[in-house]
C-alpha atoms as a PDB file:
ATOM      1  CA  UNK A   1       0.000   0.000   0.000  1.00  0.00           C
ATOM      2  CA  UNK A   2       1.701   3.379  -1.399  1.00  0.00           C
ATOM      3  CA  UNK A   3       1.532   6.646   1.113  1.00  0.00           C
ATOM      4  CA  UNK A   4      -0.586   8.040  -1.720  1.00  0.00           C
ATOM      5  CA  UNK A   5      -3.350   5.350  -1.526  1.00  0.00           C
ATOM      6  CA  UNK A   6      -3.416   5.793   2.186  1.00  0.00           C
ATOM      7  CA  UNK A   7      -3.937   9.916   1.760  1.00  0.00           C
ATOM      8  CA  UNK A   8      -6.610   8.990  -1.338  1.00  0.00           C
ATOM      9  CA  UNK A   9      -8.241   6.604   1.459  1.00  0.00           C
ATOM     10  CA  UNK A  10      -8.474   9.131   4.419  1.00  0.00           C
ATOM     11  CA  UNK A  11      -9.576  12.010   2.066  1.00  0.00           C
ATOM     12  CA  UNK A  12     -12.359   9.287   1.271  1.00  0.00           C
ATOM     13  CA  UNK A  13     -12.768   8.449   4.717  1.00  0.00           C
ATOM     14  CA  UNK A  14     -13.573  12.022   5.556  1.00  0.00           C
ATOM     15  CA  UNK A  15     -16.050  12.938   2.400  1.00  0.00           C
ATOM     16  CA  UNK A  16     -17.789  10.242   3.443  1.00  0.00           C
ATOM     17  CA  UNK A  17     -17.979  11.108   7.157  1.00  0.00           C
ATOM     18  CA  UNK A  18     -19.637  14.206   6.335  1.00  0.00           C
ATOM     19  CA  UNK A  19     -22.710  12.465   3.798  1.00  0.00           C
ATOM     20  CA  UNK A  20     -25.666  12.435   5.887  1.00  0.00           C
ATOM     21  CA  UNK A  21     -26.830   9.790   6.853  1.00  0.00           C
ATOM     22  CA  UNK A  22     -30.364   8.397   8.568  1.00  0.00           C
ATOM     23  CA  UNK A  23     -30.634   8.791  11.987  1.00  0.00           C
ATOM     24  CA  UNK A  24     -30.696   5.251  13.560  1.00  0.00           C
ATOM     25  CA  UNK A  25     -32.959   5.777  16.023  1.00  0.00           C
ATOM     26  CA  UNK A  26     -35.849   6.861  13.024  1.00  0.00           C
ATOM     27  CA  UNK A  27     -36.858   4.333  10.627  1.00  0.00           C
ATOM     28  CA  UNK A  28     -37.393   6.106   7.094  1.00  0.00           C
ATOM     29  CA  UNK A  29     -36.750   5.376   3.925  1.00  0.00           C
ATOM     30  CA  UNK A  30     -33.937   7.536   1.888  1.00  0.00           C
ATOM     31  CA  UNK A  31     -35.253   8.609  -1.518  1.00  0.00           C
ATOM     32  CA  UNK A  32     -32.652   7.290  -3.460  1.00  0.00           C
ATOM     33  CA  UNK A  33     -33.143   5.521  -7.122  1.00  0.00           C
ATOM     34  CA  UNK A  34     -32.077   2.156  -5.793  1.00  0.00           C
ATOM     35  CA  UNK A  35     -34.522  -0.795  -5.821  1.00  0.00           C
ATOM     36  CA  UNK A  36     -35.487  -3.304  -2.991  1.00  0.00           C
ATOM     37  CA  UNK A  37     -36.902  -6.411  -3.678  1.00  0.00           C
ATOM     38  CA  UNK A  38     -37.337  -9.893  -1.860  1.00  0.00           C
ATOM     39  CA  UNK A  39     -39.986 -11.654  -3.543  1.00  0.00           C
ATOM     40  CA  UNK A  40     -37.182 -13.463  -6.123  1.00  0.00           C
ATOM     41  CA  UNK A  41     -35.195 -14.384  -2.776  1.00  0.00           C
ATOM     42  CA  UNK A  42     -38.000 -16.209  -1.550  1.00  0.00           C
ATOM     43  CA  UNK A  43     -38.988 -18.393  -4.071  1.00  0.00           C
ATOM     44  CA  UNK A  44     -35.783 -20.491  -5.583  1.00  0.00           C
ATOM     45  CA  UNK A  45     -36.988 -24.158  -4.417  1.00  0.00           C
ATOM     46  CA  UNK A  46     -34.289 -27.085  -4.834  1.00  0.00           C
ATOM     47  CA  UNK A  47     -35.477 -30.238  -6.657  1.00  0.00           C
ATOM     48  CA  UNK A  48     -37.289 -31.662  -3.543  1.00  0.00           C
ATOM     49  CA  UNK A  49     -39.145 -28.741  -2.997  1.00  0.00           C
ATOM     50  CA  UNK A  50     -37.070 -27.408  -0.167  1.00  0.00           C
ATOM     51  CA  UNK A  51     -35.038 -24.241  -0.018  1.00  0.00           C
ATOM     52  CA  UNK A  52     -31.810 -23.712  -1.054  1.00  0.00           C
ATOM     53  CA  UNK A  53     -28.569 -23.143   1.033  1.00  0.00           C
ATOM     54  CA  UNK A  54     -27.899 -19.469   2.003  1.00  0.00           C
ATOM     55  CA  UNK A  55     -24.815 -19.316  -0.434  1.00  0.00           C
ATOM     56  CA  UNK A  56     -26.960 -20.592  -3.458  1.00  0.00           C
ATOM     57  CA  UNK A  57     -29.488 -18.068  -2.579  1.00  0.00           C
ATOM     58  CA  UNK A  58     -26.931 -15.636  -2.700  1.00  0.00           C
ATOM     59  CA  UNK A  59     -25.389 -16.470  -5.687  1.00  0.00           C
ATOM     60  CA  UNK A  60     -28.430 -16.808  -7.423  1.00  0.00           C
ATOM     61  CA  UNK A  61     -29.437 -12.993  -5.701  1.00  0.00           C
ATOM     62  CA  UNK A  62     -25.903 -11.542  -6.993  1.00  0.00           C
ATOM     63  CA  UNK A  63     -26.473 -12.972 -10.681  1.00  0.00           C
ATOM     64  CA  UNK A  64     -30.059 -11.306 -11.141  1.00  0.00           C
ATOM     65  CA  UNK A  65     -28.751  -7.527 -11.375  1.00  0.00           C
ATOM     66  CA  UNK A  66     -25.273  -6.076 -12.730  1.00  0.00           C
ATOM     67  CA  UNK A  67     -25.131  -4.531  -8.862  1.00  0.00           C
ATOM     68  CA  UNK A  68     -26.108  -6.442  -6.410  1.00  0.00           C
ATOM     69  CA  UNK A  69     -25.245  -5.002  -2.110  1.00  0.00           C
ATOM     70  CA  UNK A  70     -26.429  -6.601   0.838  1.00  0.00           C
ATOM     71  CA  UNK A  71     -27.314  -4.011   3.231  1.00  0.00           C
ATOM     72  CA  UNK A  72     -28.757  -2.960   6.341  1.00  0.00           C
ATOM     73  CA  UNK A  73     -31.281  -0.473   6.402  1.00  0.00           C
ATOM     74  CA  UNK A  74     -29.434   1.962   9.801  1.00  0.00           C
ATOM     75  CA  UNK A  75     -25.905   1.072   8.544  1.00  0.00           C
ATOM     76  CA  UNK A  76     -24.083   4.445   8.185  1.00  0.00           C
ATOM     77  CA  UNK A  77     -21.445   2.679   5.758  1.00  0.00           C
ATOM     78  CA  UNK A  78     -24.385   0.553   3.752  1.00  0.00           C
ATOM     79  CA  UNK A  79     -25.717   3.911   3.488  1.00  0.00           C
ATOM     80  CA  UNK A  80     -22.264   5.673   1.728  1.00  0.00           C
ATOM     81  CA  UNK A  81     -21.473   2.738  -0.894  1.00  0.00           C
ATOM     82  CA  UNK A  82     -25.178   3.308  -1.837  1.00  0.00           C
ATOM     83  CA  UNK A  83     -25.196   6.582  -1.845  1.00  0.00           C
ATOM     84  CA  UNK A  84     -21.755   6.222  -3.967  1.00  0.00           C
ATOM     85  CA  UNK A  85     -23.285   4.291  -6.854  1.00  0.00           C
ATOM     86  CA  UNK A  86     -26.302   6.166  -6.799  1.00  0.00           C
ATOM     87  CA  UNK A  87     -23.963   9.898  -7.800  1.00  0.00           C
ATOM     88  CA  UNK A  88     -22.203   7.558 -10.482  1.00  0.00           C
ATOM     89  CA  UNK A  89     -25.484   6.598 -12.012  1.00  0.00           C
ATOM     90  CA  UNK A  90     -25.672   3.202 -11.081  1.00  0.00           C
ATOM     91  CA  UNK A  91     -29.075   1.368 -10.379  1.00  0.00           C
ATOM     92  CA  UNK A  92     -28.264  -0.708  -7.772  1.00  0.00           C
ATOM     93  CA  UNK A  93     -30.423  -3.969  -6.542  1.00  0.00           C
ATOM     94  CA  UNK A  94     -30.415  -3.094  -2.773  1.00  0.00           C
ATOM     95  CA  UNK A  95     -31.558  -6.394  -0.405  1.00  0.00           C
ATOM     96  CA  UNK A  96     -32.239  -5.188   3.218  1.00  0.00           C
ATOM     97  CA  UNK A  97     -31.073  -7.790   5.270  1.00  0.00           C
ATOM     98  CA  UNK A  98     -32.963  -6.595   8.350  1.00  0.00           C
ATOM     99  CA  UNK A  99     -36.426  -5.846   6.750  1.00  0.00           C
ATOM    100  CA  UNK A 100     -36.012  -9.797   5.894  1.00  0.00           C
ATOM    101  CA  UNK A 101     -37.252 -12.728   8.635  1.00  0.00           C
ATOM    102  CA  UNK A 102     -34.158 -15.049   7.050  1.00  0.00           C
ATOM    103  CA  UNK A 103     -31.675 -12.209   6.712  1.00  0.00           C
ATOM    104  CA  UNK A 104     -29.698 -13.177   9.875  1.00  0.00           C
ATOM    105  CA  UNK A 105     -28.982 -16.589   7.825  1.00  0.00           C
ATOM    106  CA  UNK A 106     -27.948 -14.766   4.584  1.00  0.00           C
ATOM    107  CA  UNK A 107     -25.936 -12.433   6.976  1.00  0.00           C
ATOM    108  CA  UNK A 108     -23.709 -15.172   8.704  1.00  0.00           C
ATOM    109  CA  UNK A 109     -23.531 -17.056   4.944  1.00  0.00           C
ATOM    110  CA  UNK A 110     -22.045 -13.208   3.958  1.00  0.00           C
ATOM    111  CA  UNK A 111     -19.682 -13.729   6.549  1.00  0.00           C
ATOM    112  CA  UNK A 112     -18.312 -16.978   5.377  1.00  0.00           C
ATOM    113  CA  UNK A 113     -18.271 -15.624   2.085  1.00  0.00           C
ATOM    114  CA  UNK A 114     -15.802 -12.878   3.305  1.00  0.00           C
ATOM    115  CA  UNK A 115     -13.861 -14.913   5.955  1.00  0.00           C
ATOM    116  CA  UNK A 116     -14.843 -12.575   8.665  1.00  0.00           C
ATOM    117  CA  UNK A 117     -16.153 -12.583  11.928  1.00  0.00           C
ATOM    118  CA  UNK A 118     -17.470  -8.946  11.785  1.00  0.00           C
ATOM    119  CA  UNK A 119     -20.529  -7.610  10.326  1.00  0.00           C
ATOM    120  CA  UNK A 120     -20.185  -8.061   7.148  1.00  0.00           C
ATOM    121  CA  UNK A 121     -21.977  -5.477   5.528  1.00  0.00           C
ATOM    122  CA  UNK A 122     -22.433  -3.723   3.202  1.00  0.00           C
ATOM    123  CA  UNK A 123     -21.495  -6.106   0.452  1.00  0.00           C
ATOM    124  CA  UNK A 124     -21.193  -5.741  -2.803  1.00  0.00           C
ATOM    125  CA  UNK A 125     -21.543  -8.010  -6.268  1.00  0.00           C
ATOM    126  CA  UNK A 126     -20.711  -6.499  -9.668  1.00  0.00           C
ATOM    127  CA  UNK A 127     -21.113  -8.479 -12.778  1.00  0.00           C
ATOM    128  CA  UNK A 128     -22.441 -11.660 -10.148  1.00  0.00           C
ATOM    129  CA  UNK A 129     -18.959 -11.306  -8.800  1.00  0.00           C
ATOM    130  CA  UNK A 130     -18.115 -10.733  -5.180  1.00  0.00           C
ATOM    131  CA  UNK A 131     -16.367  -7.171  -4.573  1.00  0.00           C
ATOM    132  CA  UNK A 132     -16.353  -7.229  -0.778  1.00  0.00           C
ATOM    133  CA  UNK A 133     -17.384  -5.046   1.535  1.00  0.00           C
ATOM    134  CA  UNK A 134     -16.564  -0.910   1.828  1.00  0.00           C
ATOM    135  CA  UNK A 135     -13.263  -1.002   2.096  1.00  0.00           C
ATOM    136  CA  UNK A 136     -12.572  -2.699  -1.187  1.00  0.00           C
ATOM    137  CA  UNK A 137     -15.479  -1.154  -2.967  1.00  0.00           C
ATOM    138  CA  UNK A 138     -13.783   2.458  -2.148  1.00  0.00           C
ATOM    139  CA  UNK A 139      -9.971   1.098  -3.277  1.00  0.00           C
ATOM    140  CA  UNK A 140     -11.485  -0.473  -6.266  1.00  0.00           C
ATOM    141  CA  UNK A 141     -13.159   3.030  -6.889  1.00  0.00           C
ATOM    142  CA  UNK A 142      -9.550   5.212  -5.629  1.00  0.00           C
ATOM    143  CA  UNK A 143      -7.391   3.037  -7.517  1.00  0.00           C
ATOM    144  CA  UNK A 144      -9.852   3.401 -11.011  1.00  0.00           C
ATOM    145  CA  UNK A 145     -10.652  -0.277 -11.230  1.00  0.00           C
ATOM    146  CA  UNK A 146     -14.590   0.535 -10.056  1.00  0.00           C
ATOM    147  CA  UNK A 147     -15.974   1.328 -13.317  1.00  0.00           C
ATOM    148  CA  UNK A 148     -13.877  -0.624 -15.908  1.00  0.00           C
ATOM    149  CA  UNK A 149     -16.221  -3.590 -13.359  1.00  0.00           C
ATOM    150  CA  UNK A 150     -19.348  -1.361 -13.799  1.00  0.00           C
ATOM    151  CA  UNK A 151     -19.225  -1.089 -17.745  1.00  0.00           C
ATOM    152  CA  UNK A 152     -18.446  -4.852 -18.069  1.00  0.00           C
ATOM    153  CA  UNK A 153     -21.326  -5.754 -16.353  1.00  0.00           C
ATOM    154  CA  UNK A 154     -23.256  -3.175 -17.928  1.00  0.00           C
ATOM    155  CA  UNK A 155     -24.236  -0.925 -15.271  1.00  0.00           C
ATOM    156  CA  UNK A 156     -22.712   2.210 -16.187  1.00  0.00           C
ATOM    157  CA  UNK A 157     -22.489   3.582 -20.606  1.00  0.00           C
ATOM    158  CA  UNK A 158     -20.208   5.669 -19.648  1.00  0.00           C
END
């Protein structure tokens, strides 16, 4: 990691810390042009009728949309990466894992995805392709890698 990187990462650091964000005591919607949708998670049944594994759900969740994040709805970072590919034009496909009864399984599933024992998001999918969480969404998006990924998987004409 260069000294510049670092400097590009605390000057994002601190343009983020000043987007608002919802209060987490209120529960309200942000009027951002991102959609929300659950009714495809609920209904991929497996061959005996039964519902798949969190990670196949997943998968099959990240490959429906060119942008896929997992999110919470009173995240403060969930908030900024959507907020970030909202002001680059990008449509995102936005799953609220806590407006969701099973989102606690996808959640710990997201977690083995990413090796982590941490919250793990917000997470991101471009392309059906795991990005990772904030941190790796905002170096991919420093570094200029962000929307070469966006225009392959034909979420951005730019």
């Amino acid at each position: 990691v260069t000294l510049a990187l670092l400097h590009d990462l605390q000057i994002t650091t601190l343009f983020i810390s000043h987007i608002p964000f919802p209060n987490n005591c209120e529960r309200r919607k942000t009027q951002m042009p991102y959609q929300t949708n659950w009714n495809s998670y609920n209904s991929f049944p497996t061959r005996r009728g039964t519902m798949t594994d969190p990670l196949e759900r997943i998968e099959r969740m990240a490959s429906a949309n060119a942008v896929v994040i997992f999110s919470r709805s009173t995240c403060c970072m969930c908030h900024a990466v959507k907020r970030l590919f909202c002001g680059m034009g990008v449509n995102p496909m936005v799953y609220e894992l806590d407006e969701d009864p099973r989102g606690k399984e996808l959640e710990r599933a997201l977690m083995r995805l990413q090796y982590c024992a941490a919250s793990p998001v917000p997470v991101v999918f471009i392309g059906g392709k795991l990005v990772g969480a904030m941190d790796r969404v905002l170096a991919s998006h420093i570094n200029g890698t962000l929307v070469p990924l966006l225009k392959e998987a034909g979420a951005l004409w730019l």
